[in-house]
C-alpha atoms as a PDB file:
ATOM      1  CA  UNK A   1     -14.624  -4.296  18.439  1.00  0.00           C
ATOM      2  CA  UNK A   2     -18.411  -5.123  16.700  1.00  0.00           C
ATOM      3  CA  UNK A   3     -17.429  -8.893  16.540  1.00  0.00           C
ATOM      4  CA  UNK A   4     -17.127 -11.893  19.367  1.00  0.00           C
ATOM      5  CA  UNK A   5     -13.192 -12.216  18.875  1.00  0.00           C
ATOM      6  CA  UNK A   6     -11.038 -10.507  21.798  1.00  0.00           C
ATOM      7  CA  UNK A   7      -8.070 -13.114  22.322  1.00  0.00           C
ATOM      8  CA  UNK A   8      -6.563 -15.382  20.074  1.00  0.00           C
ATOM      9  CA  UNK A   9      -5.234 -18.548  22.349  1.00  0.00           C
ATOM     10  CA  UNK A  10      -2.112 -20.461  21.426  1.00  0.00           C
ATOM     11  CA  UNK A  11       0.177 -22.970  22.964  1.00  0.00           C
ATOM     12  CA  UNK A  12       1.714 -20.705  24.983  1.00  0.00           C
ATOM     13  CA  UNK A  13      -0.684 -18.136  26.167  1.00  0.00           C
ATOM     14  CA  UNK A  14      -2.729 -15.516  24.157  1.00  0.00           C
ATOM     15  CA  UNK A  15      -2.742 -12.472  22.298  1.00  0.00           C
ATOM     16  CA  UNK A  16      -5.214 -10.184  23.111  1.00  0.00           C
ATOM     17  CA  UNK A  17      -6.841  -8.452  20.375  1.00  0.00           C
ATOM     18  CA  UNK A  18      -7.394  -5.210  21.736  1.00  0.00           C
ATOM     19  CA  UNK A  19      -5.331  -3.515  19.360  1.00  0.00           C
ATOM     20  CA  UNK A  20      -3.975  -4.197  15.786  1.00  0.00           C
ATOM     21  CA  UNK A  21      -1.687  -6.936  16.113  1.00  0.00           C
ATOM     22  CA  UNK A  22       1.569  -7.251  13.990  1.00  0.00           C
ATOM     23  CA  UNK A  23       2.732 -10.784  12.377  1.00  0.00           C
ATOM     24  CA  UNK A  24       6.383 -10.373  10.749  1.00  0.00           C
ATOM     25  CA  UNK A  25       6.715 -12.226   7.897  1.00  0.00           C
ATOM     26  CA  UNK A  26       9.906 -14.372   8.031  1.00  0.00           C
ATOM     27  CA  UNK A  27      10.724 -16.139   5.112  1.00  0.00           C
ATOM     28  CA  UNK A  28      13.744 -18.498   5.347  1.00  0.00           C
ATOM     29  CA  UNK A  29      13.761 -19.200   1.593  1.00  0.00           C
ATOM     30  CA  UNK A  30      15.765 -18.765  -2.111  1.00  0.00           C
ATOM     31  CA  UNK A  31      12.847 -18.118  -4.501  1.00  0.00           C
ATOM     32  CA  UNK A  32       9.704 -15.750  -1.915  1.00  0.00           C
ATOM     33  CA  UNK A  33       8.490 -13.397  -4.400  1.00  0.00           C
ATOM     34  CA  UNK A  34       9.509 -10.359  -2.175  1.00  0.00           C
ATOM     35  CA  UNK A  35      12.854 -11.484  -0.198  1.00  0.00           C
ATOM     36  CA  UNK A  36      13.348 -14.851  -1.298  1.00  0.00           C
ATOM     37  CA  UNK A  37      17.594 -15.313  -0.173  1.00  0.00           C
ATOM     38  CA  UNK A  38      17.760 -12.588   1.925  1.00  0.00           C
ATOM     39  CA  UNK A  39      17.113 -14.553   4.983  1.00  0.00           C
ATOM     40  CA  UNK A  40      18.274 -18.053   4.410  1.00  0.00           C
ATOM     41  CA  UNK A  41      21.063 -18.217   6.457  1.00  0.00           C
ATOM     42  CA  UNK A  42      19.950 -18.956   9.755  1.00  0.00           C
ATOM     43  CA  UNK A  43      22.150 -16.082  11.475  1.00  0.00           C
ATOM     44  CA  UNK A  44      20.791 -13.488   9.297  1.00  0.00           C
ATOM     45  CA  UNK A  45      17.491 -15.143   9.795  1.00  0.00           C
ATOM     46  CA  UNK A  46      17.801 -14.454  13.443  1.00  0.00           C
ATOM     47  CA  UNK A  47      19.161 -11.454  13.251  1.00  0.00           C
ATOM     48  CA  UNK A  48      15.929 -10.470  10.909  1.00  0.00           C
ATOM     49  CA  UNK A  49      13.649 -11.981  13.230  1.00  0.00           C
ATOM     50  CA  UNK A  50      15.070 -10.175  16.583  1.00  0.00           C
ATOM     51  CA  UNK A  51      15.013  -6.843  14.402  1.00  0.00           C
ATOM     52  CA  UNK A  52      11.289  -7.764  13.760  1.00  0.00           C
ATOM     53  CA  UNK A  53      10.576  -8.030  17.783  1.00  0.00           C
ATOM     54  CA  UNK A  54      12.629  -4.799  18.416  1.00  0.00           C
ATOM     55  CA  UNK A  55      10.240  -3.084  16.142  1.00  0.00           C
ATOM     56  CA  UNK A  56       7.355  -4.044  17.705  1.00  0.00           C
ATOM     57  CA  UNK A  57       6.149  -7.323  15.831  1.00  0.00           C
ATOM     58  CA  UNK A  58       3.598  -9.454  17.851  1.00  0.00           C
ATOM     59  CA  UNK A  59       4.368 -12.532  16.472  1.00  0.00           C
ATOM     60  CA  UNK A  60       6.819 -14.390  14.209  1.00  0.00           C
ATOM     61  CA  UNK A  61       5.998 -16.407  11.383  1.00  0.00           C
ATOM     62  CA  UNK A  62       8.689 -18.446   9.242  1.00  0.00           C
ATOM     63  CA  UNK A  63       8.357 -20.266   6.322  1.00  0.00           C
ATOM     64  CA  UNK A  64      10.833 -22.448   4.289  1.00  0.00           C
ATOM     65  CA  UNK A  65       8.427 -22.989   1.609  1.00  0.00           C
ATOM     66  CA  UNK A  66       7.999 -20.492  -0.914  1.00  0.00           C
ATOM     67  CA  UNK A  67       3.968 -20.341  -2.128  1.00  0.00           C
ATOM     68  CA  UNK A  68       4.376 -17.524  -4.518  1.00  0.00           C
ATOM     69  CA  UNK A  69       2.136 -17.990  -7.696  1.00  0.00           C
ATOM     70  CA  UNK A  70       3.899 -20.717  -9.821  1.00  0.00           C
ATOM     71  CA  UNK A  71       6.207 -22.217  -7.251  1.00  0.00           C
ATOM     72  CA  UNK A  72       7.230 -25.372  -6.761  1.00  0.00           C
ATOM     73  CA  UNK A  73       7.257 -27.772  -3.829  1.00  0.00           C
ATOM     74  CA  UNK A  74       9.818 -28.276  -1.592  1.00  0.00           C
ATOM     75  CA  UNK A  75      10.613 -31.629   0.519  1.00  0.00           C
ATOM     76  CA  UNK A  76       9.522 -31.893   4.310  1.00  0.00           C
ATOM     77  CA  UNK A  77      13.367 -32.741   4.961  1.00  0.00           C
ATOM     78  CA  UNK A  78      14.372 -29.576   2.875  1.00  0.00           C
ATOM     79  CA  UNK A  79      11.990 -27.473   4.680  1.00  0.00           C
ATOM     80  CA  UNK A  80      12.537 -28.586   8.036  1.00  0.00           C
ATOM     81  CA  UNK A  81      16.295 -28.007   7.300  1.00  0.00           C
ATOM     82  CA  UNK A  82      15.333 -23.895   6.421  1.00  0.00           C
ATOM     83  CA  UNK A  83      13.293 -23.149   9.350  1.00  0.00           C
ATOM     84  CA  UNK A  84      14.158 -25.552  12.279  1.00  0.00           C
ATOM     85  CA  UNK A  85      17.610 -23.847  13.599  1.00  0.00           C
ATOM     86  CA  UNK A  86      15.748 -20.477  12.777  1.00  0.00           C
ATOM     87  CA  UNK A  87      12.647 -21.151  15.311  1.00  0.00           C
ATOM     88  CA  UNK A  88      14.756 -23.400  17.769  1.00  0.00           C
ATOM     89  CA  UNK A  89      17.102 -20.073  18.118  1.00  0.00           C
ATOM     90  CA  UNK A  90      14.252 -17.566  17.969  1.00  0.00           C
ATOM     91  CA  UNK A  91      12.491 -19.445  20.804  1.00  0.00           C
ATOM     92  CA  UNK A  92      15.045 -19.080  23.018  1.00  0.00           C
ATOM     93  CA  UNK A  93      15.451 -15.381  22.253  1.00  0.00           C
ATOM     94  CA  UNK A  94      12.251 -13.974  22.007  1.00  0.00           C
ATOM     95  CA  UNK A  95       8.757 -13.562  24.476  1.00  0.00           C
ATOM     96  CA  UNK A  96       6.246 -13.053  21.140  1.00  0.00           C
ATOM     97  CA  UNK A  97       4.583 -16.009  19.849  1.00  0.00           C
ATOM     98  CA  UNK A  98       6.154 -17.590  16.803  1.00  0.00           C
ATOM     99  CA  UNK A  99       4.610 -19.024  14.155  1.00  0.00           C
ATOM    100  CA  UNK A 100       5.348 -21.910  11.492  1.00  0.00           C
ATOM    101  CA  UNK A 101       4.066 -21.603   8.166  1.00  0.00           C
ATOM    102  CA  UNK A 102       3.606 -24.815   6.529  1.00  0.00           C
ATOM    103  CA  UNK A 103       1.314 -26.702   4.930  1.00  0.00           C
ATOM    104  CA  UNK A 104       3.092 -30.186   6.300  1.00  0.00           C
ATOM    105  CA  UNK A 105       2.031 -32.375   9.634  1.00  0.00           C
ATOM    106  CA  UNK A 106       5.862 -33.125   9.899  1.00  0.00           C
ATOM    107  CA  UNK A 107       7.226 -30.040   9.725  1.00  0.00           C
ATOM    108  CA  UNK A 108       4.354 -28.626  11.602  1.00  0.00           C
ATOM    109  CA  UNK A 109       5.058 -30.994  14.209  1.00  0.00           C
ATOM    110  CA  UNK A 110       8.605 -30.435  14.681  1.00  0.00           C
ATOM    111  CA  UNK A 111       8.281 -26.751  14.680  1.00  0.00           C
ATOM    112  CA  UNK A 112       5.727 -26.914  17.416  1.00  0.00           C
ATOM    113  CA  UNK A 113       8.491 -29.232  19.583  1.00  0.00           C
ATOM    114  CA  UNK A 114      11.466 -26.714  18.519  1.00  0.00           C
ATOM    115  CA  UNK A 115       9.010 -23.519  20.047  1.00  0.00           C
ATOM    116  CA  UNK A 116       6.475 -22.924  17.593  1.00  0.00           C
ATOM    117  CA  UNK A 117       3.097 -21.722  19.163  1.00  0.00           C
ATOM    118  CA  UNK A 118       0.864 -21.402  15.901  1.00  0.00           C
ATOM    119  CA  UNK A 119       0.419 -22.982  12.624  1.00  0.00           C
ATOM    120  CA  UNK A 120      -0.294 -21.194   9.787  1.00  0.00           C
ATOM    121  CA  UNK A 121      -1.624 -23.517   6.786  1.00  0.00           C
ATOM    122  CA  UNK A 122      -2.563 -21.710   3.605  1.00  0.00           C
ATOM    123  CA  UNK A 123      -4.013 -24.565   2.856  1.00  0.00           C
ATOM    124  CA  UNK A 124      -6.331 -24.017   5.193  1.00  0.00           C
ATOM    125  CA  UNK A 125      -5.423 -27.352   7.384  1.00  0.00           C
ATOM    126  CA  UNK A 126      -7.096 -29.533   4.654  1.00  0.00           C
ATOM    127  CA  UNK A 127      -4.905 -32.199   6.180  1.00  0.00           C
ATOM    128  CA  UNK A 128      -6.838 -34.120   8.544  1.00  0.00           C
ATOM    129  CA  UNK A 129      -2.517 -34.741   9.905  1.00  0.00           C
ATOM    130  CA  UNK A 130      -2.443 -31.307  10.542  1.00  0.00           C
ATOM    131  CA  UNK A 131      -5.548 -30.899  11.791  1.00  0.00           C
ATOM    132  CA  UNK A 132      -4.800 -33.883  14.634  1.00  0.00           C
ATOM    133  CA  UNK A 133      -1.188 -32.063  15.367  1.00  0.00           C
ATOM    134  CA  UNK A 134      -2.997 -28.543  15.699  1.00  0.00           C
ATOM    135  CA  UNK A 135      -5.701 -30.383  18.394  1.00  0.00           C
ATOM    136  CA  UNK A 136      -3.083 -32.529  20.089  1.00  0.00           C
ATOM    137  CA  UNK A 137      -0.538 -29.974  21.160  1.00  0.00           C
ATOM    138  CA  UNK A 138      -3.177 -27.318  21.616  1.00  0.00           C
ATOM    139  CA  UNK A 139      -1.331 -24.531  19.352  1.00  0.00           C
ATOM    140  CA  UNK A 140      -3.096 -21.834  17.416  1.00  0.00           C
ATOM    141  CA  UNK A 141      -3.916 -22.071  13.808  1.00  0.00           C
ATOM    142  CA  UNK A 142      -4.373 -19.804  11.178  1.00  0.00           C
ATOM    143  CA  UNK A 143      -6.640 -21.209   8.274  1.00  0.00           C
ATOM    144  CA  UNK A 144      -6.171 -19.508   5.112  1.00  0.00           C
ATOM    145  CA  UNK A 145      -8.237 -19.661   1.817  1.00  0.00           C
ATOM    146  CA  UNK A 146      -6.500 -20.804  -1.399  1.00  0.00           C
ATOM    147  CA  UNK A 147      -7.682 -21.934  -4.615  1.00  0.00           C
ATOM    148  CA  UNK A 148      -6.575 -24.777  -6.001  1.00  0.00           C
ATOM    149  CA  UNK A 149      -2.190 -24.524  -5.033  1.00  0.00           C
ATOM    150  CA  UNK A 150       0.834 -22.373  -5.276  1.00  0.00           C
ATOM    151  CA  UNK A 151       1.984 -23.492  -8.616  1.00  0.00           C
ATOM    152  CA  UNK A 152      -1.631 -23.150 -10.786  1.00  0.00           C
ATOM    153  CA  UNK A 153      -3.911 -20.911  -8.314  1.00  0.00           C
ATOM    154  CA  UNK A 154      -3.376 -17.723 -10.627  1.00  0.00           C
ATOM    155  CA  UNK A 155      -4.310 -19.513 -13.370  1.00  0.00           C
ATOM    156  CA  UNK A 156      -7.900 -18.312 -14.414  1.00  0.00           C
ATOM    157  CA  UNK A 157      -9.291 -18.270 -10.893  1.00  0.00           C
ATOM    158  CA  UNK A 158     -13.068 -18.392 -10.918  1.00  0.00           C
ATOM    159  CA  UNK A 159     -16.188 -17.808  -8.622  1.00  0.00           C
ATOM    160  CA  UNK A 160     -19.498 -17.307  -8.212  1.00  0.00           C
ATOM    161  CA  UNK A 161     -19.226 -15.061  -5.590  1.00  0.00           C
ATOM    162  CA  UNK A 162     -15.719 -14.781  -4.522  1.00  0.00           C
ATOM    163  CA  UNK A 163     -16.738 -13.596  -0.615  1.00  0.00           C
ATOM    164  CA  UNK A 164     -19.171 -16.017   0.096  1.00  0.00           C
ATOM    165  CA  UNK A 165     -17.195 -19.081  -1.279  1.00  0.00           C
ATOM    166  CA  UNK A 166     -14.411 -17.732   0.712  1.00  0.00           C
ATOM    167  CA  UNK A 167     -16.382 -17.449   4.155  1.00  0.00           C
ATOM    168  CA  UNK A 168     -17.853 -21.015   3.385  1.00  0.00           C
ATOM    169  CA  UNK A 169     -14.456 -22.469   3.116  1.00  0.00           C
ATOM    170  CA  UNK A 170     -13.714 -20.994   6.225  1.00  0.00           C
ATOM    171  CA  UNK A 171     -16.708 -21.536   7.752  1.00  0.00           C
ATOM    172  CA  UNK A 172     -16.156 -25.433   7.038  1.00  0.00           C
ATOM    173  CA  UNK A 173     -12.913 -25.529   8.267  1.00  0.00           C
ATOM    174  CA  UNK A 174     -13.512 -24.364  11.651  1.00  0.00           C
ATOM    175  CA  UNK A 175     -16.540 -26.720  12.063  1.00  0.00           C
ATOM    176  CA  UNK A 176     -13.374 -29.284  11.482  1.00  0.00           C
ATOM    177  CA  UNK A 177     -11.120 -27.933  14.012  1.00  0.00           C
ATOM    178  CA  UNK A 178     -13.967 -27.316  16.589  1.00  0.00           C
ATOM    179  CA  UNK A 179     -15.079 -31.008  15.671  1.00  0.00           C
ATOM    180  CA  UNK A 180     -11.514 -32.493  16.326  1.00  0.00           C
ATOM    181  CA  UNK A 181     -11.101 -31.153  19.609  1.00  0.00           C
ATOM    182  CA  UNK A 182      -9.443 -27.429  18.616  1.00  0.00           C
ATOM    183  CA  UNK A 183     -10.700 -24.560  20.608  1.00  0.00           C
ATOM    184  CA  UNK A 184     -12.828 -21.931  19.136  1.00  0.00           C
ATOM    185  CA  UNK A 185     -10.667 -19.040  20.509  1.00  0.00           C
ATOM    186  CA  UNK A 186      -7.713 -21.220  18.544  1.00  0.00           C
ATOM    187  CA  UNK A 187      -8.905 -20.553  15.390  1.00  0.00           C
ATOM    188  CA  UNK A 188      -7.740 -17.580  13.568  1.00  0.00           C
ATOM    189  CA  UNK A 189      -8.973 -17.069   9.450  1.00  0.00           C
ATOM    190  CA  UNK A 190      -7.318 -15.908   6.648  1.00  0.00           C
ATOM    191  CA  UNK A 191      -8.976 -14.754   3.030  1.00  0.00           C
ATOM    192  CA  UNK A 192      -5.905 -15.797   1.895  1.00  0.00           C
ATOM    193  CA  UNK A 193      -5.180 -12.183  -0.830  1.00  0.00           C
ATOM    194  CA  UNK A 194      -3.665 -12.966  -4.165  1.00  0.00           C
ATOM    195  CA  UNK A 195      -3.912 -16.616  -3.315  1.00  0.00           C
ATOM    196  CA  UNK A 196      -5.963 -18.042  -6.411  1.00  0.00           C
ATOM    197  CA  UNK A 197      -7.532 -14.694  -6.781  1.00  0.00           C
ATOM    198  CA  UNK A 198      -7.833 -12.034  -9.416  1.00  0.00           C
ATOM    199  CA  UNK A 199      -7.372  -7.933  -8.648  1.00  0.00           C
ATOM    200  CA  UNK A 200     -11.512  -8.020  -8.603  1.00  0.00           C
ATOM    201  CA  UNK A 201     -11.033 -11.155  -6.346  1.00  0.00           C
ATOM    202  CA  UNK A 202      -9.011  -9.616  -4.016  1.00  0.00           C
ATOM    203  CA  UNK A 203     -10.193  -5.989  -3.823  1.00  0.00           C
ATOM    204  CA  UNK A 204     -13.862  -7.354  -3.169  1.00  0.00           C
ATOM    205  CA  UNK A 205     -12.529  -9.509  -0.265  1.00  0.00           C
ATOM    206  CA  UNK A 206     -11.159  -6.306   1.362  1.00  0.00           C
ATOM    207  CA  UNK A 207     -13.808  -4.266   0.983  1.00  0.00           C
ATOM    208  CA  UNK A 208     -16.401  -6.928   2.124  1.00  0.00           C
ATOM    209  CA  UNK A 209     -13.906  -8.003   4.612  1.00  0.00           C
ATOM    210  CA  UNK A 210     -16.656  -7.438   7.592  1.00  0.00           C
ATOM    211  CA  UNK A 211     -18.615 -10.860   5.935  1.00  0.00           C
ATOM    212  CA  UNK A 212     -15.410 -12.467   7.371  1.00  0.00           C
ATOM    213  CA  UNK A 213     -14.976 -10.880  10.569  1.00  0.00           C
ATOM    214  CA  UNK A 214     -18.808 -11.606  11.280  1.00  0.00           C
ATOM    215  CA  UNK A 215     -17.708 -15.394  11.819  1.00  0.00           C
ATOM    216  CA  UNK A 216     -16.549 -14.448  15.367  1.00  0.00           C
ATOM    217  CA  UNK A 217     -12.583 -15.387  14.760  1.00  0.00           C
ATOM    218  CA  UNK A 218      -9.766 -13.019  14.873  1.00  0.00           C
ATOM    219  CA  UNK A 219      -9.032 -12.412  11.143  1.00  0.00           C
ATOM    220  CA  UNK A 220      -5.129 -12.290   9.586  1.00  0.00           C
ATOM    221  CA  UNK A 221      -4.638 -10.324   6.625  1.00  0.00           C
ATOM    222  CA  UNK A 222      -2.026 -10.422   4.348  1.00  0.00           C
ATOM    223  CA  UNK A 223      -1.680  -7.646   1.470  1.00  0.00           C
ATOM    224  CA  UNK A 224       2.102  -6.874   2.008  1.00  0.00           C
ATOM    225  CA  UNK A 225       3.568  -6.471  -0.659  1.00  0.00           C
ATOM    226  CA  UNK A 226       1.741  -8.238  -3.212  1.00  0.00           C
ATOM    227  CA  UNK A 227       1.069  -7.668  -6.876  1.00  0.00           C
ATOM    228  CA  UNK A 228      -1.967  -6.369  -6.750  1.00  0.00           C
ATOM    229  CA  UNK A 229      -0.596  -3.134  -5.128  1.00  0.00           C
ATOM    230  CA  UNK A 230       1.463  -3.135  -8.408  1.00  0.00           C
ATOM    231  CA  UNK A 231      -1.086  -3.168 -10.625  1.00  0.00           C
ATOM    232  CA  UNK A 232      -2.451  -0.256  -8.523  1.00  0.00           C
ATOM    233  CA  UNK A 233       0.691   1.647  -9.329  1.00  0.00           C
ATOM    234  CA  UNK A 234       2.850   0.175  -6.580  1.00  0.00           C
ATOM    235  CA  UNK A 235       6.123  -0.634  -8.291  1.00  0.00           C
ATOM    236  CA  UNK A 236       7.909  -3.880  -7.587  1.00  0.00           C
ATOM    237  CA  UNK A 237       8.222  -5.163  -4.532  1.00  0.00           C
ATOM    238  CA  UNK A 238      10.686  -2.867  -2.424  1.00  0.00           C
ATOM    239  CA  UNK A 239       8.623  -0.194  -3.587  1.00  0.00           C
ATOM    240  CA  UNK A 240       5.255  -1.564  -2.413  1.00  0.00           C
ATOM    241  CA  UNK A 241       5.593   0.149   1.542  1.00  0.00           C
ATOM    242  CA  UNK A 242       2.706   3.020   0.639  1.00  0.00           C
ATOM    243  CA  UNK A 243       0.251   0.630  -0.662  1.00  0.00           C
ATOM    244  CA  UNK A 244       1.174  -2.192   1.610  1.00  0.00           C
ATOM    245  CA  UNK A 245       0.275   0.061   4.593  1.00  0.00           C
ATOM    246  CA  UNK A 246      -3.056   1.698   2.902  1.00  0.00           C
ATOM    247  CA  UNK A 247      -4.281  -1.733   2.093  1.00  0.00           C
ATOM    248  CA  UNK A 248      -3.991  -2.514   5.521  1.00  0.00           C
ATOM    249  CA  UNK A 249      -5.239   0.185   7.220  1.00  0.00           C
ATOM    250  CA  UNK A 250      -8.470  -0.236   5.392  1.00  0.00           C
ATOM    251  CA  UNK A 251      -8.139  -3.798   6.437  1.00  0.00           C
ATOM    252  CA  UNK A 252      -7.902  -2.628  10.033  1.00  0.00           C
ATOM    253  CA  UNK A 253     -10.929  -0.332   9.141  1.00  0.00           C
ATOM    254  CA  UNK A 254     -13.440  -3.155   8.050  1.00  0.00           C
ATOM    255  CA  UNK A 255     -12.252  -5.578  11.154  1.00  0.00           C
ATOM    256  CA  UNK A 256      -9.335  -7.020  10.665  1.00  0.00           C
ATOM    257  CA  UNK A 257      -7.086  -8.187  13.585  1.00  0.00           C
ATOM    258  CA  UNK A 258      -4.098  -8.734  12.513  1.00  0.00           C
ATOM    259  CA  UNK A 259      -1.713  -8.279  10.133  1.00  0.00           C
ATOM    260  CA  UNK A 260       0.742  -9.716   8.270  1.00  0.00           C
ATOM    261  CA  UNK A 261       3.593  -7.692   6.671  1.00  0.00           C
ATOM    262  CA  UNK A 262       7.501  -7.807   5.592  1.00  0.00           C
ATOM    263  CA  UNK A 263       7.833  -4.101   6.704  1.00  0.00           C
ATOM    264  CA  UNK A 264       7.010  -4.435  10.630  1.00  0.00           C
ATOM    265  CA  UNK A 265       8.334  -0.969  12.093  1.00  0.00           C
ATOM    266  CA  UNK A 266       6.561   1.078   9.503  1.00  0.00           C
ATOM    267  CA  UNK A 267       3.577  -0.867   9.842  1.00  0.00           C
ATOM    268  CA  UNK A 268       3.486  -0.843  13.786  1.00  0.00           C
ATOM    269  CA  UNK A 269       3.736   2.960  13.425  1.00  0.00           C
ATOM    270  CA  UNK A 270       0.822   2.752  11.008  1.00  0.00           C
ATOM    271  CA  UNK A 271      -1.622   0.701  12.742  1.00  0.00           C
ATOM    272  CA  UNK A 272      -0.680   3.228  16.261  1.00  0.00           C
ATOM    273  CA  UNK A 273      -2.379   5.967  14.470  1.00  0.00           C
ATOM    274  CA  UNK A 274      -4.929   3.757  12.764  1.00  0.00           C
ATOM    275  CA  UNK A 275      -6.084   2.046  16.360  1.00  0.00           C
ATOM    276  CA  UNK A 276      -6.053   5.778  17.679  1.00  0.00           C
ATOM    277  CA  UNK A 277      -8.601   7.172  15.119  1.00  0.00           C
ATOM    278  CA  UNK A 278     -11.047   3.707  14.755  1.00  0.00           C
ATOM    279  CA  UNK A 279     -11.050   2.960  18.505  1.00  0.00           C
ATOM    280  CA  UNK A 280     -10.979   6.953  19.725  1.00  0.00           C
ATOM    281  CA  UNK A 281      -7.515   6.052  21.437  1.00  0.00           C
ATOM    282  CA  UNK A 282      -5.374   9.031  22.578  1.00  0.00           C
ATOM    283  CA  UNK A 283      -1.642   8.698  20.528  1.00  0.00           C
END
């Protein structure tokens, strides 16, 4: 490790950062860009997530909001309804962390009550609700960078300097949390890939992802899967796996703590070989 972070806290305990950590991505929803339906009955949901543990995933995060480019918003009620029986089940099945990801106080809230241990807001907790929830019941957070929202951030994203408008953001929002009572070990950050960002966007925030890690906070990336592995010649989505796991290896490479991916057993046996070689660990 060259930066301060070596445990993330949550409500429950903490993950220590001493390796690559793995965050299974499951989404409970009809329209996700990758697997939207697959998982939105709550038994196959379950089943998914348990599969996701078996293969060596660190943490569990659901969603019942879809925040692929262009989508819409769903209701609290209607969201709540897609991932509360998943979590409530999970919790009672699994020892890894889960996670909620939301970008509302309410469902936030009841996740956290159902067994939910970290937030993740790609909003980057913009809510001063959710920032108040995330303080009160002492859970981790994840604070992504977006532009703008799900339904216009891909159109014509612009910045300055994409990398240091991202760390700012994230700078700023931790002051927030730290402000409001959240503890610094909390805090996770996100550059939030292919949210509100072009292919130069998101390949400069890779390969300047040390600027981020320098803040001191264990860093989440997410780059499974997404389209700008397609436009590097990665096919559609179920064909994305190779480039997926290169992305994130190089992730790994420049810092990166943990991440976040649909395609956890591949990725676990990935990140064994990448820890091995960056950290001189025997395999």
């Amino acid at each position: 490790m060259t930066d301060a972070a070596t445990v993330w806290r949550h409500r429950t305990g903490e993950i220590r950062l001493d390796r690559t950590r793995v965050m299974g991505i499951l989404n409970v929803t009809p329209d996700s860009f990758s697997d939207g339906g697959r998982y939105l009955d709550p038994e196959q949901a379950l089943r998914h997530g348990l599969e996701m543990v078996e293969h060596g995933a660190d943490v569990i995060d659901v969603g019942g909001e879809s925040t692929r480019p262009g989508s819409d918003p769903v209701t609290a009620d209607e969201e709540w309804r897609r991932v509360g029986p998943v979590i409530r089940d999970l919790a009672a099945k699994v020892d890894v962390p889960l996670s909620v990801d939301t970008m509302k106080p309410e469902v936030a809230a009841k996740a956290i009550k159902a067994g939910a241990s970290i937030v993740n807001d790609v909003s980057g907790l913009r809510e001063s609700a959710m920032v108040h929830i995330v303080a009160r019941d002492r859970v981790g957070a994840v604070v992504m960078h977006m532009l703008g929202n799900p339904k216009t951030m891909q159109t014509h994203p612009k910045y300055a300097d994409a990398v240091g408008e991202v760390r700012s953001f994230l700078t700023e929002r931790i002051h927030v949390l730290e402000a409001a009572g959240v503890a610094s070990d909390a805090v996770a950050v996100d550059p939030g890939v292919g949210f509100g960002k072009t292919q130069e966007h998101n390949l400069a925030l890779l390969q300047h992802l040390d600027q981020i890690v320098a803040l001191g906070h264990p860093v989440v990336v997410g780059v499974s899967r997404k389209s700008f592995i397609e436009r590097l010649g990665g096919g559609e989505p179920g064909e994305r796996l190779p480039g997926s796991i290169a992305a994130a290896t190089l992730a790994v490479a420049k810092g990166a703590h943990v991440v976040r991916v649909h395609d956890v057993r591949d990725t676990v046996r990935a990140m064994r070989v990448a820890d091995a070689v960056l950290r001189g660990e025997k395999l």
